[in-house]
Protein backbone atom coordinates (compact mmCIF):
# COMPACT_ATOMS: atom_id res chain seq x y z
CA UNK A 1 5.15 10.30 -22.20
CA UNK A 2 3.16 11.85 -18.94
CA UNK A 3 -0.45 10.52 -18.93
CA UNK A 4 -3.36 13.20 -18.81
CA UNK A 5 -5.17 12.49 -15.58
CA UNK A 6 -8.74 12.89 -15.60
CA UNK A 7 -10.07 12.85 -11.90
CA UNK A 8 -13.47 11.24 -11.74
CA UNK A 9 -15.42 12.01 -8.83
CA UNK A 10 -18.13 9.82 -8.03
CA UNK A 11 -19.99 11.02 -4.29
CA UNK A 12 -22.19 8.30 -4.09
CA UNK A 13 -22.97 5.66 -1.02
CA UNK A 14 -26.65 4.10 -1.77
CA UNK A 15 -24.66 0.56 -2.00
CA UNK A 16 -23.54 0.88 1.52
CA UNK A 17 -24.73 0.18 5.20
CA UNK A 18 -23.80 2.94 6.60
CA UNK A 19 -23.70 6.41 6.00
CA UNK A 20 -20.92 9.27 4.86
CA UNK A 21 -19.54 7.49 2.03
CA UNK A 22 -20.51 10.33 -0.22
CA UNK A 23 -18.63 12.66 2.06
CA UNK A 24 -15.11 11.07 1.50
CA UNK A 25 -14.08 12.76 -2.23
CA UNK A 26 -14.62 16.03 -0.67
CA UNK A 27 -12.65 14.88 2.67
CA UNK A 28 -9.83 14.15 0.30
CA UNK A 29 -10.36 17.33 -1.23
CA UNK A 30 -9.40 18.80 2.44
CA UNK A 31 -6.90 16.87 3.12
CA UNK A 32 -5.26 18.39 0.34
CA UNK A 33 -5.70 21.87 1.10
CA UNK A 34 -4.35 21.12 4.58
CA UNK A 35 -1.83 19.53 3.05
CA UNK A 36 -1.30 22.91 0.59
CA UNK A 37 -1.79 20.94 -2.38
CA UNK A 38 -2.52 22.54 -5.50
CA UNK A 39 -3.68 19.02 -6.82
CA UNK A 40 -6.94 19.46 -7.39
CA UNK A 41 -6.47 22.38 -9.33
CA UNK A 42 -3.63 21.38 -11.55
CA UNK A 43 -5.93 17.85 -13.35
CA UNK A 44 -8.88 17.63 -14.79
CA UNK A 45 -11.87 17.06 -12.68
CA UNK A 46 -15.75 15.56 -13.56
CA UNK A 47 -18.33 15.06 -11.14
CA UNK A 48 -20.76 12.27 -11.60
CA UNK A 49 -24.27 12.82 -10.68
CA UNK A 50 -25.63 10.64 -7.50
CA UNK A 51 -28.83 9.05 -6.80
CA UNK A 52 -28.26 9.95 -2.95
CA UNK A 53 -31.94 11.36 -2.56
CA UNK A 54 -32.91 7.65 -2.64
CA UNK A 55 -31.31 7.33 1.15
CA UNK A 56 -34.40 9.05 1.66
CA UNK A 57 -37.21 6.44 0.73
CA UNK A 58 -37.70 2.92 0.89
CA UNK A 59 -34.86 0.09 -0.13
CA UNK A 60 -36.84 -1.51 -2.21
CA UNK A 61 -35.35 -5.15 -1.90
CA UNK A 62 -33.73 -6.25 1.24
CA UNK A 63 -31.82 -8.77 -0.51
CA UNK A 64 -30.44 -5.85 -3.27
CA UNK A 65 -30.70 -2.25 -1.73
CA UNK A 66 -31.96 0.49 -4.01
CA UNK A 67 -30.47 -1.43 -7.15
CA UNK A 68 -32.78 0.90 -9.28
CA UNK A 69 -30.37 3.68 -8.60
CA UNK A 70 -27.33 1.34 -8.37
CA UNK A 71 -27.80 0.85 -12.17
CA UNK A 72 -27.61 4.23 -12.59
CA UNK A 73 -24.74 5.20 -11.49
CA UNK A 74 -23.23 2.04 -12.57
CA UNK A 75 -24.27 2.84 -16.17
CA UNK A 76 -22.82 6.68 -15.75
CA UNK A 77 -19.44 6.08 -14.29
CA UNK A 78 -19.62 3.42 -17.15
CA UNK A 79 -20.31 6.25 -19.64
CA UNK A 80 -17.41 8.61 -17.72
CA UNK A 81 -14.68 5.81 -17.86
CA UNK A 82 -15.05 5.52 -21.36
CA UNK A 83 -15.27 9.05 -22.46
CA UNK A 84 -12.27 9.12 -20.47
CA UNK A 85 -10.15 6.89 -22.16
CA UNK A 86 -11.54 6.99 -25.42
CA UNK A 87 -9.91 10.90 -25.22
CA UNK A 88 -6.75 8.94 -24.45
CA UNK A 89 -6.75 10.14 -20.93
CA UNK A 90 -6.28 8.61 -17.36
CA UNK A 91 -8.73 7.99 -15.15
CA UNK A 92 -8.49 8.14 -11.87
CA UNK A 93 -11.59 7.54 -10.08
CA UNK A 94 -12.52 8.58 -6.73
CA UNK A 95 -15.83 7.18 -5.63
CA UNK A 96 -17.76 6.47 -2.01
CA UNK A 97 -19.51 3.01 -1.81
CA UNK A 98 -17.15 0.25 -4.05
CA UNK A 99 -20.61 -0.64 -6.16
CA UNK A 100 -19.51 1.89 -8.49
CA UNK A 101 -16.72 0.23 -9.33
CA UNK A 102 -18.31 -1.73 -11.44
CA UNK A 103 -19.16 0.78 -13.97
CA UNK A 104 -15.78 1.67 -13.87
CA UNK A 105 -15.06 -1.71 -15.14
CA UNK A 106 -17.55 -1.75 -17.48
CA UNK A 107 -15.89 1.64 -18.69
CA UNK A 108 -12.91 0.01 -19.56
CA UNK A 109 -14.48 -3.23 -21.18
CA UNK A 110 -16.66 -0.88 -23.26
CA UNK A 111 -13.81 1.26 -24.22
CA UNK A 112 -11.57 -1.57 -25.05
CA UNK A 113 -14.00 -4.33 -26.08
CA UNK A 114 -11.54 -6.71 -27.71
CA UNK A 115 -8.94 -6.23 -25.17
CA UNK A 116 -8.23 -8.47 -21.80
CA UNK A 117 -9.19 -6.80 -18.62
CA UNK A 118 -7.23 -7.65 -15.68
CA UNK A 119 -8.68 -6.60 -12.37
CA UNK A 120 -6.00 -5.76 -9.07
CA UNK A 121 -8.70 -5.51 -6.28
CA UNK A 122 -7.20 -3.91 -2.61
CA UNK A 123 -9.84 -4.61 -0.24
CA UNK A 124 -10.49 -6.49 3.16
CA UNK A 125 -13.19 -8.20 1.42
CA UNK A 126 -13.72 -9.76 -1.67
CA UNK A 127 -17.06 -8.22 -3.07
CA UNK A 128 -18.25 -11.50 -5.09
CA UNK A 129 -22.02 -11.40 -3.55
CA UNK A 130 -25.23 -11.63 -5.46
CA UNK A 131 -28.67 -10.55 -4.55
CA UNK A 132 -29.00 -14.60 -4.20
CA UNK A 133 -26.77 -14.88 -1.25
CA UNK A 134 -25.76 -11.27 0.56
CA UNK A 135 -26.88 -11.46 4.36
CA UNK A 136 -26.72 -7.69 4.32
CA UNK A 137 -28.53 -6.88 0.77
CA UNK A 138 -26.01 -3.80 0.38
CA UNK A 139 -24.73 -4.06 -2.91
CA UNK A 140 -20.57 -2.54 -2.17
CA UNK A 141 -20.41 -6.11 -1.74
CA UNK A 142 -21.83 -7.07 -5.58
CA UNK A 143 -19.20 -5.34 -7.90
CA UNK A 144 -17.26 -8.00 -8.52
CA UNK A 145 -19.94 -10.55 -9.37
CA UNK A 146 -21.46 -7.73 -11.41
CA UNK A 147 -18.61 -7.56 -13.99
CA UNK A 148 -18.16 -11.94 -13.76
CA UNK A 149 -21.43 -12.11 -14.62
CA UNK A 150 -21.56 -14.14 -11.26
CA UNK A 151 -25.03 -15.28 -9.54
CA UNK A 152 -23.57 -18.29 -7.35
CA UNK A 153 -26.75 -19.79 -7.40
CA UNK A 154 -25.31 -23.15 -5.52
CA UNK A 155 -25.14 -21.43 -2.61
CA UNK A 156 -28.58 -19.09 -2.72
CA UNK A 157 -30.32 -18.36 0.37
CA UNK A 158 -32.51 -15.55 -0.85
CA UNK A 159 -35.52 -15.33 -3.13
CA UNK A 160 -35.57 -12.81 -5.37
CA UNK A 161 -38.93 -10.90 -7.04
CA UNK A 162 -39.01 -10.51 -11.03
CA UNK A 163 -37.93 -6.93 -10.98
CA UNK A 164 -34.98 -7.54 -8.71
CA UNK A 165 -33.90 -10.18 -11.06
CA UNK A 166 -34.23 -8.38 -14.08
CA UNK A 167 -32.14 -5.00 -12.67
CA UNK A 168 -29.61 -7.36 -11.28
CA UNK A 169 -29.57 -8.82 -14.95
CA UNK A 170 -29.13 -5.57 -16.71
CA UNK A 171 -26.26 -4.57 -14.05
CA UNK A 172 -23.93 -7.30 -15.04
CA UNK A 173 -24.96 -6.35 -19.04
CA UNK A 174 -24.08 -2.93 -18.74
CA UNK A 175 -21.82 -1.82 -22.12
CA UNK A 176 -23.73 -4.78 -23.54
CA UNK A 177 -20.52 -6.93 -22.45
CA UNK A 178 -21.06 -9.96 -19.83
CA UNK A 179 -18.84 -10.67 -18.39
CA UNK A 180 -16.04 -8.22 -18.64
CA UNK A 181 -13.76 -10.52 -16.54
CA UNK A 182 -12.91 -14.15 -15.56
CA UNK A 183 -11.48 -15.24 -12.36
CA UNK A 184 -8.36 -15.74 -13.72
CA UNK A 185 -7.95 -12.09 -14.77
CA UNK A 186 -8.58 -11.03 -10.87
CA UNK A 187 -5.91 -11.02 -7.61
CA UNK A 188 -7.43 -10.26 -4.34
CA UNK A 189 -4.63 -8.57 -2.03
CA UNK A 190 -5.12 -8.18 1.99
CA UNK A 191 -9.22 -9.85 1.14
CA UNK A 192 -9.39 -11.22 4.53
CA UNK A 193 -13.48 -10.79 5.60
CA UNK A 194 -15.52 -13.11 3.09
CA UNK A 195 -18.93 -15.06 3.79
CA UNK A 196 -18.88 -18.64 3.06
CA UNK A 197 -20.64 -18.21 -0.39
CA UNK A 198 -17.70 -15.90 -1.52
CA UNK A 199 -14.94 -17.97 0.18
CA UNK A 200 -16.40 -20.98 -2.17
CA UNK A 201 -16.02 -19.20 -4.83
CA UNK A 202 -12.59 -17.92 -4.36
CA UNK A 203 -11.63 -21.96 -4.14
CA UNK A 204 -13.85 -23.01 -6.45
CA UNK A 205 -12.19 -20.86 -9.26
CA UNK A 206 -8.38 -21.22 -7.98
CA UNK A 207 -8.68 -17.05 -7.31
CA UNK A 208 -5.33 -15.56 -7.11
CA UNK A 209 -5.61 -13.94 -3.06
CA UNK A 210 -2.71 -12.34 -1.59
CA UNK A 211 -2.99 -11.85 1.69
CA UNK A 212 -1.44 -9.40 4.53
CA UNK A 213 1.10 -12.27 5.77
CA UNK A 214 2.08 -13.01 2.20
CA UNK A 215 2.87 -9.37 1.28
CA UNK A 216 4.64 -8.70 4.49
CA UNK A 217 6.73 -12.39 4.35
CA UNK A 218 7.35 -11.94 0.36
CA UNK A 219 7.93 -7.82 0.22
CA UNK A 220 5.56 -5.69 -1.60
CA UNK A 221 8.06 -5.70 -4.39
CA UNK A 222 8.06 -9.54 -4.87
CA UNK A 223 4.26 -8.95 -4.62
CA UNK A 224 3.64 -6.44 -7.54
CA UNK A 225 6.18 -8.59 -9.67
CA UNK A 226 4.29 -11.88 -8.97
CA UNK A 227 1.01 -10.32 -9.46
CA UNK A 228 1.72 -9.11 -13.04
CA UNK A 229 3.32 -12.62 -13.93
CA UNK A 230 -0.03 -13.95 -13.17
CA UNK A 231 -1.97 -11.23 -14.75
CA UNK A 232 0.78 -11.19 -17.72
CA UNK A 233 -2.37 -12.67 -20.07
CA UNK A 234 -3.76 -9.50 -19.60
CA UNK A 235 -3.79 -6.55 -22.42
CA UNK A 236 -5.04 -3.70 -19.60
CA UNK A 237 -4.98 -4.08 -16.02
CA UNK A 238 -7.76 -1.75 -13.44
CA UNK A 239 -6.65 -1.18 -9.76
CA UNK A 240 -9.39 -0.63 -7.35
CA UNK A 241 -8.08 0.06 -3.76
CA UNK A 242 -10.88 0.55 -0.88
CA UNK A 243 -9.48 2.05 2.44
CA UNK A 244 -11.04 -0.76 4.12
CA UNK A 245 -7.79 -2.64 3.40
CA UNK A 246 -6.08 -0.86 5.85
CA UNK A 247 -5.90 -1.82 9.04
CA UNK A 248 -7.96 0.05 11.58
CA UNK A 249 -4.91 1.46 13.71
CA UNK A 250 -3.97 3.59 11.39
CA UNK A 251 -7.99 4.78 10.85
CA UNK A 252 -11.27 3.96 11.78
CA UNK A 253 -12.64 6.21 9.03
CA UNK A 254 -14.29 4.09 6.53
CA UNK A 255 -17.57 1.83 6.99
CA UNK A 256 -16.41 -1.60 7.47
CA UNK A 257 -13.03 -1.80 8.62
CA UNK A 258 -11.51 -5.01 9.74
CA UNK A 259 -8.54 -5.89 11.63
CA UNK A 260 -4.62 -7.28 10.20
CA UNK A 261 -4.72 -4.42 7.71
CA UNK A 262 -1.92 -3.39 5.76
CA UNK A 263 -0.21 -0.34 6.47
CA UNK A 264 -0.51 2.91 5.11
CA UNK A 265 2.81 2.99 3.67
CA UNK A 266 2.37 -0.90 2.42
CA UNK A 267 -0.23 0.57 0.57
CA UNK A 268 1.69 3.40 -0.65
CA UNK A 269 4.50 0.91 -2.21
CA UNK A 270 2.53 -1.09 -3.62
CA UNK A 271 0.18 1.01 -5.83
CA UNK A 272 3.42 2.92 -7.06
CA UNK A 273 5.10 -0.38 -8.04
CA UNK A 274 1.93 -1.51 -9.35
CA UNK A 275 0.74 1.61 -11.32
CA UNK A 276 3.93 1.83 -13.58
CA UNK A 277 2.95 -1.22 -15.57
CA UNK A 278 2.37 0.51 -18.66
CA UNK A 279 -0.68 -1.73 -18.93
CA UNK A 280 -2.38 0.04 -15.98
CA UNK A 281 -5.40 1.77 -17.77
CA UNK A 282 -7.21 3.45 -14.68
CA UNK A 283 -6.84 3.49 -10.57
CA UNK A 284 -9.79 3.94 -8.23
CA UNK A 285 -9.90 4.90 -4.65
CA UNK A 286 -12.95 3.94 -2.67
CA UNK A 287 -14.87 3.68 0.69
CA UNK A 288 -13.12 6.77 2.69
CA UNK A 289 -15.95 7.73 5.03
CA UNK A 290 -15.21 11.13 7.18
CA UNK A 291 -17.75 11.14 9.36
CA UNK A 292 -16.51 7.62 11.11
CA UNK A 293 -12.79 9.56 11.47
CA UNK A 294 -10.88 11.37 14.24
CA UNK A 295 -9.34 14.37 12.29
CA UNK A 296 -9.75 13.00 8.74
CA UNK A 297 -6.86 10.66 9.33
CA UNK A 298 -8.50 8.39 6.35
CA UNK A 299 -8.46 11.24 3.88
CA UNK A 300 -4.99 11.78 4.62
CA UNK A 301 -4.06 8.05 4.19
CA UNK A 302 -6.04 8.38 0.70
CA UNK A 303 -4.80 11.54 -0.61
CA UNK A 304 -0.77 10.54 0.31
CA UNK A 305 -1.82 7.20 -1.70
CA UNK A 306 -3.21 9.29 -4.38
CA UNK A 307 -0.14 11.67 -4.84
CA UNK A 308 2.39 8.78 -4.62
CA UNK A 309 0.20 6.95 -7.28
CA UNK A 310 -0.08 9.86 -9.78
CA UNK A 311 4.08 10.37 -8.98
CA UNK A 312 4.39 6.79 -9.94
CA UNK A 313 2.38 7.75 -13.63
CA UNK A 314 4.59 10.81 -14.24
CA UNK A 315 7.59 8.68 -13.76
CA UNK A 316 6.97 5.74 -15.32
């Protein structure tokens, strides 16, 4: 049976270092007009109020920037996700900074609270800071310690004020659920740009992490087939890919890129093989930043990854 899609857009960047984030949805948007798409009119589209004006006054904690508005829009792509699939439809997320992501996973726990959430995370880095031991205090680099309920206090290096403690607190208990995931429910693929305090935890908890030279010596199919072996414990399964995971000489357009990438078409492969596991409840595209591009080469890369992904659904 073809899945509904339900495209969530979600124009926000206040959990990033640098600017245009916001910009990327709507560069995606072009891409598909210049590619003469008709995609954006044929699903089902929601836009998710941003917090963006707070770019525009202080950062309130430099070890958790603007998290005040960070648990807002967590808490309202929360509430999206789960309207979402509660109406038995398919959402596929489009956001700018990865911090949102975390309400999309909360989405999905709240939606399906007595189900096992399994978490496919394409990125160049692995997002498992707290406020207790970023170096940079932007929270795109939080998500995934939101949703483990993770504060790695053996390794903290920063000291944190009441109220940044209690919003950080609240962020990880958003749906009331905490946490949504375990490490064991999570693979890292192509995470190769982690501080010490996230590389500890990675070993510490045995995380599953393939990287570029194991997808390219294995083949993306062996890949996607040993990645839902391990995940096989899992009743739903999220798959958050942020551009970043692509390597830089294909596009510079996104805020932190970092070098030994994989490829567009890499990419391409391995969301379709991944996406028609009928136990893939929601995909998410992150991080495409225009205003770092040359010709919105990133937003092409996204939206070709986007139609080969919803493809993938309609033939499952």
């Amino acid at each position: 049976m073809t899945k509904i899609l339900r495209v969530i857009e979600v124009k926000s960047e206040i959990g990033a270092g640098t600017r245009g984030a916001s910009l990327g949805v709507d560069a995606i948007k072009i891409a598909a007009l210049d590619y003469g798409s008709r995609f954006f009119k044929k699903h089902k589209t929601v836009e998710v109020p941003n917090e963006n004006h707070l770019l525009l006054e202080s950062t309130g904690s430099p070890f958790a920037k603007r998290i005040s508005g960070i648990l807002t829009m967590v808490e309202r792509v929360h509430d999206e996700v789960k309207d979402t699939l509660e109406r038995k439809e398919f959402p596929m997320v489009l956001a700018g900074d990865h911090s949102t992501a975390a309400g999309t996973i909360s989405g999905i726990k709240s939606a399906f609270p007595k189900s096992k959430l399994g978490v496919i995370w394409i990125d160049a880095h692995a997002d498992l800071h707290s406020p207790y031991t970023t170096p940079s205090g932007n929270m795109h680099g939080m998500p995934l310690a939101m949703v483990l309920d993770e504060d790695n206090l053996n390794e903290k290096v920063n000291k944190l004020d009441q109220e940044t403690i209690n919003y950080w607190f609240q962020l990880k208990n958003v749906g009331n659920i905490a946490p949504k995931i375990t490490y064991q429910d999570l693979v890292l693929i192509s995470a190769r740009d982690m501080e010490k305090p996230e590389e500890n935890l990675v070993t510490k908890n045995n995380v599953k992490n393939i990287t570029t030279a194991d997808l390219r010596k294995r083949g993306v199919e062996r890949v996607v087939i040993e990645t839902m072996m391990y995940l096989d414990h899992c009743d739903l399964i999220y798959v958050s890919f942020d551009v970043d995971s692509l390597d830089p000489s294909s596009s510079r357009g996104t805020g932190t890129p970092v070098a030994q990438g994989i490829t567009e078409k890499e990419a391409g492969m391995l969301i379709s093989k991944i996406i028609t596991n009928k136990k893939v409840c929601c995909f998410e595209i992150v991080e495409v930043n225009p205003t770092l591009d040359r010709e919105n080469k990133m937003a092409e890369n996204a939206f070709e990854i986007l139609v080969k992904a919803t493809n993938a659904l309609r033939n499952e």
